[in-house]
Protein backbone atom coordinates (compact mmCIF):
# COMPACT_ATOMS: atom_id res chain seq x y z
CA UNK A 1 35.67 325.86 205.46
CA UNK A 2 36.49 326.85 208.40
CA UNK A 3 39.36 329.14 210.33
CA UNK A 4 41.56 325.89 210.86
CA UNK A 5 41.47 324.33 207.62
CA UNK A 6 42.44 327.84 206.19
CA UNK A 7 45.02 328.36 208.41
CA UNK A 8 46.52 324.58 207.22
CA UNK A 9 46.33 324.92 204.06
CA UNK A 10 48.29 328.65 204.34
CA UNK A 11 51.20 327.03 206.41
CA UNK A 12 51.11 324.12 203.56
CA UNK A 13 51.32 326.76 200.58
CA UNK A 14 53.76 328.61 202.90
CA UNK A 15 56.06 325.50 203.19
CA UNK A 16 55.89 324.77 199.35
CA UNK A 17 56.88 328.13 198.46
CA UNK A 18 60.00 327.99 200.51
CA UNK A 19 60.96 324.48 199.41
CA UNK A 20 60.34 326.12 195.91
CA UNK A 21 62.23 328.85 196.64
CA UNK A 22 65.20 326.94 197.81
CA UNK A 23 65.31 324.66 194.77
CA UNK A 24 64.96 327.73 192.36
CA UNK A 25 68.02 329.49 194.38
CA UNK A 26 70.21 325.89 194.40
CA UNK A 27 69.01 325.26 190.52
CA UNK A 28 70.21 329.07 189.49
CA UNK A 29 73.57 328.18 191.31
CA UNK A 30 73.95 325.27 189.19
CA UNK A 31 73.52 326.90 185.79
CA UNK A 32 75.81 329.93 187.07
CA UNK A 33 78.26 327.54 187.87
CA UNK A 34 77.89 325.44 184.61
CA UNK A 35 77.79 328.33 182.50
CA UNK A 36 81.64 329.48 183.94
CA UNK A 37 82.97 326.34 183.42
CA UNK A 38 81.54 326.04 180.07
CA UNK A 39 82.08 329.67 179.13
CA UNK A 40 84.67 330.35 181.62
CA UNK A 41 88.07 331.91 181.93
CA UNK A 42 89.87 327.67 181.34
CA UNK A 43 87.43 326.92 178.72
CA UNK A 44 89.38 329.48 176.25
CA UNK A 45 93.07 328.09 176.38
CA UNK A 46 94.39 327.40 173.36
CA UNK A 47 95.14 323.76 172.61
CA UNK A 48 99.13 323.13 172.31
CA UNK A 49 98.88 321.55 169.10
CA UNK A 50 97.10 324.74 168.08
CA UNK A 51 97.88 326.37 164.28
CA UNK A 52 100.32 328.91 166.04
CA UNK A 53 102.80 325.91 166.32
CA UNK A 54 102.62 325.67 162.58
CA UNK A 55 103.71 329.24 161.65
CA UNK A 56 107.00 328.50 164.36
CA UNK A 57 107.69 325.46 162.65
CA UNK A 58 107.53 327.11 159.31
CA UNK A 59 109.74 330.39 160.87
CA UNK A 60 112.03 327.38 162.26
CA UNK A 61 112.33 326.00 158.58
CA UNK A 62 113.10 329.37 156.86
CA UNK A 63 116.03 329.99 159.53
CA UNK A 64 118.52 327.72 157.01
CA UNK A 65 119.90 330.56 155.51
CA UNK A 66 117.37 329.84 152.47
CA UNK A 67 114.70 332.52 151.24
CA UNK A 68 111.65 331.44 151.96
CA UNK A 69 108.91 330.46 148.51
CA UNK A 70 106.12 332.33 149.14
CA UNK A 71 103.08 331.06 147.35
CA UNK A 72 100.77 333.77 145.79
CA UNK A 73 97.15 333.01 144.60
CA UNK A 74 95.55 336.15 144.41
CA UNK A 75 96.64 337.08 140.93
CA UNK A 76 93.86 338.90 139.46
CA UNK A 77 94.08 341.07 135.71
């Protein structure tokens, strides 16, 4: 081989490893931007609908001056 030929085939390895490169550095911005948004701050909110609108509900109920039954289950001898 000679001096030429070498001296492509560096400056074609070369140019691969930076287009590489790039793709690896735009790739690893994707995931780091995928994993926020799926594991983010937003992705934690609590649906409005959620169980704690349940025990208001049942504190809203209670508030008529009635005691409120309290159901026990755990009776053990």
């Amino acid at each position: 081989m000679s001096e030429e030929n070498l001296e492509k085939i560096i400056a074609q390895q070369a140019t691969t490893i930076q287009n590489l490169t790039d793709e690896i550095k735009l790739l690893r911005e994707q995931v780091a931007y995928l994993t926020q948004k799926r594991y983010g701050k937003l992705s934690e909110q609590m649906p409005l609908s959620g169980q704690l609108n349940l025990f208001d509900e049942e504190k809203q109920d209670s508030d008529d001056g009635e005691r409120p039954r309290c159901r026990r289950s755990d009776y053990y001898l």
